[in-house]
N, C-alpha and C. Protein backbone atom coordinates (compact mmCIF):
# COMPACT_ATOMS: atom_id res chain seq x y z
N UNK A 1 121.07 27.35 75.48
CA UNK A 1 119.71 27.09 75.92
C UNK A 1 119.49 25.59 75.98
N UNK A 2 118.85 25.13 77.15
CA UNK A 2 118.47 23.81 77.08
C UNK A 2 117.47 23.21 77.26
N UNK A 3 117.17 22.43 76.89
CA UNK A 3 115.88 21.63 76.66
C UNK A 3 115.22 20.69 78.41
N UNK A 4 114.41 20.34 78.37
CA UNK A 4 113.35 19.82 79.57
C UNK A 4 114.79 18.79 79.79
N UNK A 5 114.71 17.73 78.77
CA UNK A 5 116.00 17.06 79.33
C UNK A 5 117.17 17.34 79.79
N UNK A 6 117.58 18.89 79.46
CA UNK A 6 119.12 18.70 79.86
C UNK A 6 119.18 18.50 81.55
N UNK A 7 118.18 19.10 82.20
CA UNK A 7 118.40 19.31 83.86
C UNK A 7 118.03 17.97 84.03
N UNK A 8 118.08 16.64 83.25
CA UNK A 8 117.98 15.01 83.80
C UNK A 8 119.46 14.65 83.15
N UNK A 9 119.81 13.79 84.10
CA UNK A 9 120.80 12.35 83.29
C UNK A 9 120.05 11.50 83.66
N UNK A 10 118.88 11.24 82.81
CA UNK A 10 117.89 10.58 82.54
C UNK A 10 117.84 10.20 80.75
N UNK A 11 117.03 9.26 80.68
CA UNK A 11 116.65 8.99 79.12
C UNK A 11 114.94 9.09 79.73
N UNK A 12 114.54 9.65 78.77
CA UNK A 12 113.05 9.58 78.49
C UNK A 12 112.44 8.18 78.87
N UNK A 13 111.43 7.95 79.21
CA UNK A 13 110.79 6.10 79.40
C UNK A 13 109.75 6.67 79.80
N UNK A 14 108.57 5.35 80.02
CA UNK A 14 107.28 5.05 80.38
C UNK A 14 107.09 5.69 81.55
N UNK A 15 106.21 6.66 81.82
CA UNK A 15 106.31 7.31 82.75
C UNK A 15 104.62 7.08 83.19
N UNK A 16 103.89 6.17 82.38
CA UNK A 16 102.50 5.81 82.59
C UNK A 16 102.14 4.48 83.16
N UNK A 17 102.84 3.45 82.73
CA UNK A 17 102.84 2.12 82.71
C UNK A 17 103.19 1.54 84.55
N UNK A 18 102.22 1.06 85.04
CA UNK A 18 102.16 0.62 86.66
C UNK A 18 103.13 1.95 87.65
N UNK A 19 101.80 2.78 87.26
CA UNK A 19 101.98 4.12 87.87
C UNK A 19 100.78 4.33 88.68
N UNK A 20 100.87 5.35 89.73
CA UNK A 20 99.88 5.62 90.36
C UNK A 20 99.40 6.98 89.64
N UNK A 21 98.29 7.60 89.72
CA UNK A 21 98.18 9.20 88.79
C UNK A 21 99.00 9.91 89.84
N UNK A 22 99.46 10.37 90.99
CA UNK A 22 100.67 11.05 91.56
C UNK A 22 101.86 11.00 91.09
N UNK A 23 102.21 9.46 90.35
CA UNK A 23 103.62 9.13 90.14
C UNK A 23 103.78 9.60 88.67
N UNK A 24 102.68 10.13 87.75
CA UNK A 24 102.83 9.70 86.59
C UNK A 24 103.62 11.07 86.00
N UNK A 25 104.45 11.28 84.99
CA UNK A 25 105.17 12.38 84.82
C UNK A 25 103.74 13.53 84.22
N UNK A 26 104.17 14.60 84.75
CA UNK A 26 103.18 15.60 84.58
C UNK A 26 102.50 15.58 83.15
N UNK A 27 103.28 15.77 82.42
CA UNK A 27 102.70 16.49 80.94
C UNK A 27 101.52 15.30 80.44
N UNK A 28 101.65 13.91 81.03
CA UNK A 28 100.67 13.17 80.53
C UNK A 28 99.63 12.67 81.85
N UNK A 29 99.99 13.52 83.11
CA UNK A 29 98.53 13.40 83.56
C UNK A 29 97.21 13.30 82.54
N UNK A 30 96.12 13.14 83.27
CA UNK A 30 94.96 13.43 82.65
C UNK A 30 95.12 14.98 83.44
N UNK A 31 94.28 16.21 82.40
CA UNK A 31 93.98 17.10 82.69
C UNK A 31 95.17 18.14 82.96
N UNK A 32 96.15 17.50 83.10
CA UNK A 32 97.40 18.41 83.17
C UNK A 32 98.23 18.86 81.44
N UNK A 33 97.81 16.99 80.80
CA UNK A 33 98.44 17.32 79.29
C UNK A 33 98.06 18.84 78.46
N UNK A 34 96.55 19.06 78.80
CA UNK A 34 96.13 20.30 78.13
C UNK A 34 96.93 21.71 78.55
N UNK A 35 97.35 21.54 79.80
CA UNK A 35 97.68 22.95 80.12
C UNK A 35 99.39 22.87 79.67
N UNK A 36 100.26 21.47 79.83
CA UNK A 36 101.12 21.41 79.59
C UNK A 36 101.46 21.78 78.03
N UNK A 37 100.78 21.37 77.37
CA UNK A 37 100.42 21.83 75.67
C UNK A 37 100.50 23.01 75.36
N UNK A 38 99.36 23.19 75.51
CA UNK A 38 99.10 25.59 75.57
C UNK A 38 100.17 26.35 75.78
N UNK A 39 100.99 25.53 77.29
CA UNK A 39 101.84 26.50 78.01
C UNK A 39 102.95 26.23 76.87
N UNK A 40 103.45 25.29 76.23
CA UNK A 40 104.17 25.19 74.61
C UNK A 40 104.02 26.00 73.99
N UNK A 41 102.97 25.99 73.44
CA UNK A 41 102.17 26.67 72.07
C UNK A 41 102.82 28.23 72.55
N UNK A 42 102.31 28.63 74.04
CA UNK A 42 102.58 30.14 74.10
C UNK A 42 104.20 30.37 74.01
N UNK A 43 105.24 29.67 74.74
CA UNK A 43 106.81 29.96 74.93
C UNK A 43 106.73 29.62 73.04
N UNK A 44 106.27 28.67 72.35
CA UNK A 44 106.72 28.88 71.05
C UNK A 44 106.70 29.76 70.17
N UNK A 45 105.35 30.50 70.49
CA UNK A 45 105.16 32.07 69.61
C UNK A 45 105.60 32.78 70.45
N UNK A 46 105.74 33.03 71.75
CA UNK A 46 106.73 34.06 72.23
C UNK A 46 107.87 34.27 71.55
N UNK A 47 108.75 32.97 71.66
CA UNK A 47 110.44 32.79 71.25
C UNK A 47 110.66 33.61 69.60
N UNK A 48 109.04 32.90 68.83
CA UNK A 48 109.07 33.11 67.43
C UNK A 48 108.68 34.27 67.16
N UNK A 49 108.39 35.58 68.30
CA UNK A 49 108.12 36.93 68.23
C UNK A 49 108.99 37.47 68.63
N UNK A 50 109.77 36.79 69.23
CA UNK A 50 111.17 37.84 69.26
C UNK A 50 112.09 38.43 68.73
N UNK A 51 112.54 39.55 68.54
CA UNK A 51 113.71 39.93 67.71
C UNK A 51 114.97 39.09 67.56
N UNK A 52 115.12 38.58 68.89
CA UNK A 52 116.33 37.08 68.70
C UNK A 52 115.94 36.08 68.55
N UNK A 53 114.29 35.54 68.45
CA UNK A 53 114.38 33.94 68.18
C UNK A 53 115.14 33.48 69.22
N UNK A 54 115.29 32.03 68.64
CA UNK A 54 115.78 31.17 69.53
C UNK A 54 116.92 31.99 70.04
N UNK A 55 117.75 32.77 70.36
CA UNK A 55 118.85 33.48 71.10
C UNK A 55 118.51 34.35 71.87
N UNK A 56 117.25 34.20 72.00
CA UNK A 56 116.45 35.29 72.77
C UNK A 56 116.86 34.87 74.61
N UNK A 57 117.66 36.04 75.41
CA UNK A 57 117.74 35.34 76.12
C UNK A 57 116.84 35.60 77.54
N UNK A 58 116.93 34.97 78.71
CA UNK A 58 116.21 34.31 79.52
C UNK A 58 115.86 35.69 80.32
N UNK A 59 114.72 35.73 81.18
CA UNK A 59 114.26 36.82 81.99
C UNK A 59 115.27 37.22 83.20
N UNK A 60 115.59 37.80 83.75
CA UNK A 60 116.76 38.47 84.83
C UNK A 60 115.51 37.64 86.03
N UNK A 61 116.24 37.16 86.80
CA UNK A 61 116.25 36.22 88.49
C UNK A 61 114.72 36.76 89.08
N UNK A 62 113.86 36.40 89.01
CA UNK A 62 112.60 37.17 90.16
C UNK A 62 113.15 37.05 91.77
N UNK A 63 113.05 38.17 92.39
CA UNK A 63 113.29 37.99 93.65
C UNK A 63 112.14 38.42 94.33
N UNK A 64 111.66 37.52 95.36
CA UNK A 64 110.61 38.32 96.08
C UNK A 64 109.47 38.92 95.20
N UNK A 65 108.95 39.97 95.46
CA UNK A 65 108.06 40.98 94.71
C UNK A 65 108.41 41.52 93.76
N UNK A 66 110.13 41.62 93.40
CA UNK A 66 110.12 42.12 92.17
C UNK A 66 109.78 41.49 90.95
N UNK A 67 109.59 41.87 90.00
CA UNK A 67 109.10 41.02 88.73
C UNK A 67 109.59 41.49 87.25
N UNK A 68 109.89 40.68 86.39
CA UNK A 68 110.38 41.33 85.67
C UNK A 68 109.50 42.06 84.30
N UNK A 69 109.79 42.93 83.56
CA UNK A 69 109.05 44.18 83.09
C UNK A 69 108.65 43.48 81.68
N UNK A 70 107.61 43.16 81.74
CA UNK A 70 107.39 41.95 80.23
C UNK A 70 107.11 43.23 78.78
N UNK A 71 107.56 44.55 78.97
CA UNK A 71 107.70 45.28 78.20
C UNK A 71 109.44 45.45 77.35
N UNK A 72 109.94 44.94 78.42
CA UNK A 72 111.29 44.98 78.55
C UNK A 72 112.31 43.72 77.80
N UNK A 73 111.54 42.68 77.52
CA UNK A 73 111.95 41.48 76.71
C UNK A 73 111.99 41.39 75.62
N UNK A 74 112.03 42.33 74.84
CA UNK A 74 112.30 42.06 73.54
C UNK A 74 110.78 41.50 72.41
N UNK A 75 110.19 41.10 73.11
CA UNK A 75 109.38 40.26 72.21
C UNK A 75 107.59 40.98 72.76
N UNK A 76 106.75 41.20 71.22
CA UNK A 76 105.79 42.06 71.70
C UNK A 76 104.84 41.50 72.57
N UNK A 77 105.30 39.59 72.59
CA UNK A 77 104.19 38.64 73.66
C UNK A 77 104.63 39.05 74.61
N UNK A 78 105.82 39.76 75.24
CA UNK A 78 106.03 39.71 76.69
C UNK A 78 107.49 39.02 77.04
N UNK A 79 107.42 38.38 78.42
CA UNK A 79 108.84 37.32 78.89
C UNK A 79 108.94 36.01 77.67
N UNK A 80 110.20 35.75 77.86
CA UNK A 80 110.14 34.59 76.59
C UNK A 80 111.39 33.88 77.96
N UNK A 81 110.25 33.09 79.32
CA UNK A 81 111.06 32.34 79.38
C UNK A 81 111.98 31.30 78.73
N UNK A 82 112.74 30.53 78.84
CA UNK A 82 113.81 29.16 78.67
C UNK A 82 112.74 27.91 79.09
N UNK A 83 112.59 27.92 80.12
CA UNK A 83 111.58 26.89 80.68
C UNK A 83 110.79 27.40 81.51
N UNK A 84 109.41 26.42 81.61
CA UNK A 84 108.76 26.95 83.04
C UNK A 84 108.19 25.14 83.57
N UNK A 85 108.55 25.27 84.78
CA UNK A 85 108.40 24.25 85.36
C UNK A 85 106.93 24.21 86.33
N UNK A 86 105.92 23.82 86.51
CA UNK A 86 104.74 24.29 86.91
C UNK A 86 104.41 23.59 88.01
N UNK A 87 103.63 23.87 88.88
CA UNK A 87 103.12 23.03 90.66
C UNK A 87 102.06 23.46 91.04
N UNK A 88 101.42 22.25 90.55
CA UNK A 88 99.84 22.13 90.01
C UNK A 88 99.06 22.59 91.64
N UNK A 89 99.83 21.61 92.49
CA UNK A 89 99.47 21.82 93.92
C UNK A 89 99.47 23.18 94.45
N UNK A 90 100.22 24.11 94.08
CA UNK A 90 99.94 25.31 94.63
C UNK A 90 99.61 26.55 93.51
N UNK A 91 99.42 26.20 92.25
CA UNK A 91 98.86 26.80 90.67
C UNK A 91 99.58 27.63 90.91
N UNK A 92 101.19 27.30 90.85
CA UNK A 92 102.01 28.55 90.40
C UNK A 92 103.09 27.55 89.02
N UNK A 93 103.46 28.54 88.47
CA UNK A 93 104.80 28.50 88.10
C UNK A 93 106.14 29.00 88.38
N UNK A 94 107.25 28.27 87.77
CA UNK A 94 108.67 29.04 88.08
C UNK A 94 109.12 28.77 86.69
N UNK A 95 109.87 30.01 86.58
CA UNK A 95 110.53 30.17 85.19
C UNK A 95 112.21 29.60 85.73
N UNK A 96 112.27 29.11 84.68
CA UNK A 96 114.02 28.16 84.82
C UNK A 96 115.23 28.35 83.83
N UNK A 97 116.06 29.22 84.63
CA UNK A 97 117.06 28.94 82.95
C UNK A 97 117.81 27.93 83.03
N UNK A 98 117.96 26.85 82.02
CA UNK A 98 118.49 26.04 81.35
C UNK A 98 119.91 25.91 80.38
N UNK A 99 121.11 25.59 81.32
CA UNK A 99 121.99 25.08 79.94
C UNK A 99 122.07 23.51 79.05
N UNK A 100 122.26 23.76 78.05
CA UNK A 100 122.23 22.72 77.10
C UNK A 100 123.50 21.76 77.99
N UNK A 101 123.11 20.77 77.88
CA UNK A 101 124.03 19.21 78.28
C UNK A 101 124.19 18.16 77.50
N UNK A 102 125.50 18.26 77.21
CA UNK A 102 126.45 17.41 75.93
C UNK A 102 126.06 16.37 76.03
N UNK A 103 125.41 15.78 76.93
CA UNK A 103 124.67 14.27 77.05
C UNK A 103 123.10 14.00 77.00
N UNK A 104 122.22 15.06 76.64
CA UNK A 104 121.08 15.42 76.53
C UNK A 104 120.44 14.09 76.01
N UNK A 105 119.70 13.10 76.15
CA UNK A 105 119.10 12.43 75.37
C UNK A 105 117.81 13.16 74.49
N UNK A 106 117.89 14.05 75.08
CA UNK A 106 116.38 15.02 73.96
C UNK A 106 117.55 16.05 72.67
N UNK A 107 118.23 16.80 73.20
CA UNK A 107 118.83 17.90 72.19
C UNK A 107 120.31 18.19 72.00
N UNK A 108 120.95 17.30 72.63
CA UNK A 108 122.66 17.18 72.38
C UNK A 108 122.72 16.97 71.19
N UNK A 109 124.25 17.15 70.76
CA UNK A 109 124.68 16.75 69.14
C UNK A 109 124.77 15.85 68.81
N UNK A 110 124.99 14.92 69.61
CA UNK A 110 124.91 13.46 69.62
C UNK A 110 123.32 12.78 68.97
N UNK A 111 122.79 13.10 69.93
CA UNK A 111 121.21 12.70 69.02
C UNK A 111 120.56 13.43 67.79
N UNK A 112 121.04 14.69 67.66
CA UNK A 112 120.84 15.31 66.26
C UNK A 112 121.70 14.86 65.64
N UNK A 113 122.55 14.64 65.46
CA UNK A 113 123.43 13.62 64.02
C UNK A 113 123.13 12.70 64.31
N UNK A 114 122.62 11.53 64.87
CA UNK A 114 122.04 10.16 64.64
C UNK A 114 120.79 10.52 63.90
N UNK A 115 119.76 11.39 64.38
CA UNK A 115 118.38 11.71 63.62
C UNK A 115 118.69 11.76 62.12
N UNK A 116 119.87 12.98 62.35
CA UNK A 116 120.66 13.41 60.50
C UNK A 116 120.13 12.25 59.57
N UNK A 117 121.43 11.63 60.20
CA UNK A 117 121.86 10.46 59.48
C UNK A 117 121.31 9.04 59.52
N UNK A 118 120.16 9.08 60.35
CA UNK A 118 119.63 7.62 60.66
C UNK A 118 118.33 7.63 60.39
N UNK A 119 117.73 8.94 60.42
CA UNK A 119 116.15 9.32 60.62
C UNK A 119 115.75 8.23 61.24
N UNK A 120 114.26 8.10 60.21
CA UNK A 120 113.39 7.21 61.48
C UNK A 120 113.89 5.90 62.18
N UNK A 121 114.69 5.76 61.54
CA UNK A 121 115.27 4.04 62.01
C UNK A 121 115.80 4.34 63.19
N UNK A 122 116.52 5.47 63.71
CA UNK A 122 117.03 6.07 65.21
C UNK A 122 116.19 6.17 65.75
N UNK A 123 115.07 6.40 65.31
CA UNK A 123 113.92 6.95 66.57
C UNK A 123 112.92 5.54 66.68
N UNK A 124 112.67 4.63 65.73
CA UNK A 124 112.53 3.44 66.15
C UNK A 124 113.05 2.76 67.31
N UNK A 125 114.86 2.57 67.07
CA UNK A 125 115.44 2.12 67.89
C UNK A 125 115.70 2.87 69.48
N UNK A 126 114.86 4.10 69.12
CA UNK A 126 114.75 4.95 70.75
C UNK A 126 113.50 4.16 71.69
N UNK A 127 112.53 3.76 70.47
CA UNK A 127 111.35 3.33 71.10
C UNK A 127 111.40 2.48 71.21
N UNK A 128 112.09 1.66 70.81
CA UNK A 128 111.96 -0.30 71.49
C UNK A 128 112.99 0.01 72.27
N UNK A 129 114.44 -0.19 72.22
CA UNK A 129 115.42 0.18 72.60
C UNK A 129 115.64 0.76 73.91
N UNK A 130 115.39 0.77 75.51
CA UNK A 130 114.91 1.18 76.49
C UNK A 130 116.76 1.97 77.20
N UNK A 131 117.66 0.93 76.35
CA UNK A 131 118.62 1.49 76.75
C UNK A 131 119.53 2.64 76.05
N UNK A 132 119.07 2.63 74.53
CA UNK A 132 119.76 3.18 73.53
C UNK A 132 120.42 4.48 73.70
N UNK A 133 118.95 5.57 74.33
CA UNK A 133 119.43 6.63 74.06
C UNK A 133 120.59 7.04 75.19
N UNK A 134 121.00 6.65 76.09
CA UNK A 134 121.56 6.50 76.93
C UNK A 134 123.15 5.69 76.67
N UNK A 135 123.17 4.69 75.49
CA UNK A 135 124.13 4.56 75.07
C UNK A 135 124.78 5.30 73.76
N UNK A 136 124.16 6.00 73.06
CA UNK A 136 124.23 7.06 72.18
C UNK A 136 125.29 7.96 73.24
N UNK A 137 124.89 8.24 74.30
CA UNK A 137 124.92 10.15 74.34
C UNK A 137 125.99 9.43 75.37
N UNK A 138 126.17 8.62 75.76
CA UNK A 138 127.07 8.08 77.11
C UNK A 138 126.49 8.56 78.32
N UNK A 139 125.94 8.43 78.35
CA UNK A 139 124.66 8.22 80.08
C UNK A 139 125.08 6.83 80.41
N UNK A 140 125.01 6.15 80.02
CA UNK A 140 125.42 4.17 80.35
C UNK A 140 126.64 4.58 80.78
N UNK A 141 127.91 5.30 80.40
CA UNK A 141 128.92 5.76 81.08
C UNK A 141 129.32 6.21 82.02
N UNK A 142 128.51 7.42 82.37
CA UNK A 142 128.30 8.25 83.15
C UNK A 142 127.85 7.56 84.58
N UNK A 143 127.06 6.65 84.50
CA UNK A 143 126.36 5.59 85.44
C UNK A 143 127.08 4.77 85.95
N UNK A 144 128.30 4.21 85.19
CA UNK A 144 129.14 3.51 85.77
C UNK A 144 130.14 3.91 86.28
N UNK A 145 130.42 4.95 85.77
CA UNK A 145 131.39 6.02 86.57
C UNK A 145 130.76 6.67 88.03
N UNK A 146 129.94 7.03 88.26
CA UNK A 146 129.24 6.59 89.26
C UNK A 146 129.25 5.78 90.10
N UNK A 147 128.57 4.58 90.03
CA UNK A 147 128.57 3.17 90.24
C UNK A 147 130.24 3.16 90.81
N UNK A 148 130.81 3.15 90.15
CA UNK A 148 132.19 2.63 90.57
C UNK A 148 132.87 3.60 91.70
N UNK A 149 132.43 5.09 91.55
CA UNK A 149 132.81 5.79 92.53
C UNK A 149 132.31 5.45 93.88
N UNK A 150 130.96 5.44 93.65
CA UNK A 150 130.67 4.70 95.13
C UNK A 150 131.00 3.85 95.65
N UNK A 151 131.76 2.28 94.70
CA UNK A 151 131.99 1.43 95.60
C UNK A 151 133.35 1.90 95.88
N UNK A 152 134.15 2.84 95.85
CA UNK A 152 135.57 3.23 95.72
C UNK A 152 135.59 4.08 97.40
N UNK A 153 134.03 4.42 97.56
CA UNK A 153 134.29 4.84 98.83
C UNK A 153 133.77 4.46 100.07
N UNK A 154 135.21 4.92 101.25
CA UNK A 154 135.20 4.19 101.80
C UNK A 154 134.23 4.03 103.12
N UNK A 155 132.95 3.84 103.40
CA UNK A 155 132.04 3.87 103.86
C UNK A 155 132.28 3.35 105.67
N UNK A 156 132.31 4.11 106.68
CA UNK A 156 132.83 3.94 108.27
C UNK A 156 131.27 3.36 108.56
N UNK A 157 131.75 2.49 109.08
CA UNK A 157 130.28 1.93 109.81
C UNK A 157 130.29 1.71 111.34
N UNK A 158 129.68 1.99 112.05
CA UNK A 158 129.74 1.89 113.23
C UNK A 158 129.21 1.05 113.89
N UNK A 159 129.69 0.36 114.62
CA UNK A 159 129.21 -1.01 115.34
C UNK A 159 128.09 -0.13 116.57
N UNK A 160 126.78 -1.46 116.55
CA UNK A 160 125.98 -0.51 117.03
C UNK A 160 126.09 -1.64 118.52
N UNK A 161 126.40 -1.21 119.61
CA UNK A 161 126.16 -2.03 121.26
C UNK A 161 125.33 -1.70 121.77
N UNK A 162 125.01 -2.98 122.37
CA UNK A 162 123.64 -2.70 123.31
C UNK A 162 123.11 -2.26 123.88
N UNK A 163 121.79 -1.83 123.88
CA UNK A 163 121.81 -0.60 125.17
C UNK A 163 121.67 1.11 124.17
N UNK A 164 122.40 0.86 122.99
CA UNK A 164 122.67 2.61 122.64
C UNK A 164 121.41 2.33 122.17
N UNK A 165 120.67 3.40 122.01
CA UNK A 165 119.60 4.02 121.28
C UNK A 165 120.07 4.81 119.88
């Protein structure tokens, strides 16, 4: 199971600071934080009403009109999605299953044994630190491996003559 972060190779950052309110990451809109909250609160007592808890696993694919049977999940709240990703613009949701990613800056093993063993002084250095968590988990790696692939390829450019449109 994975967390909001695993579907980023991203690190968490300022997602408020010389933003427009369109640009700003959802959960801290104004007026969006509340619903983003609740919609927590409920997947958390769902998960925590389930006969599997956290192993509880994810709802079977919605296709079309079918839907899945919230009698049928194990848990007496109903579906116990993984994630739900929400689109305020058209007031729907989509439920998402999620695998965990060994580079997670939110829930890899990597950042739970620094927490272990570092407590708050790790999470200090998450919050000043703009590059840290990213050098923890090897995201700074990952980026340059990247980086380097692209300049490795070999890019055809076409001479543009006069006249072509």
């Amino acid at each position: 199971l994975g967390c909001y972060y695993c579907n980023d190779i991203v690190a968490p950052a300022d997602s408020l600071t010389d933003r427009t309110l369109d640009q700003m990451c959802t959960v801290t809109r104004p007026g969006l934080a509340s619903i983003a909250a609740s919609t927590a609160v409920e997947l958390l007592v769902s998960l925590l009403q389930h006969k599997d808890g956290v192993n509880a696993p994810a709802p079977p694919p919605q296709t079309g009109k079918d839907r899945a049977d919230p009698h049928e999940s194990g848990s007496v709240l109903g579906l116990v999605p993984h994630q739900l990703r929400g689109f305020l613009a058209e007031f729907r949701n989509m439920q998402i299953v999620g695998a965990a990613y060994d580079r997670c800056t939110g829930c890899s093993e990597t950042v739970i044994k620094a927490y272990e063993t570092q407590g708050f002084d790790m999470l200090v250095k998450a919050f000043n630190d703009q590059g840290f968590l990213e050098q923890l988990t090897g995201l700074d790696k990952l980026y340059a491996e990247g980086d380097a692939a692209m300049d490795n390829v070999d890019w055809e450019v076409e001479d543009e003559e006069e006249g072509d449109l």
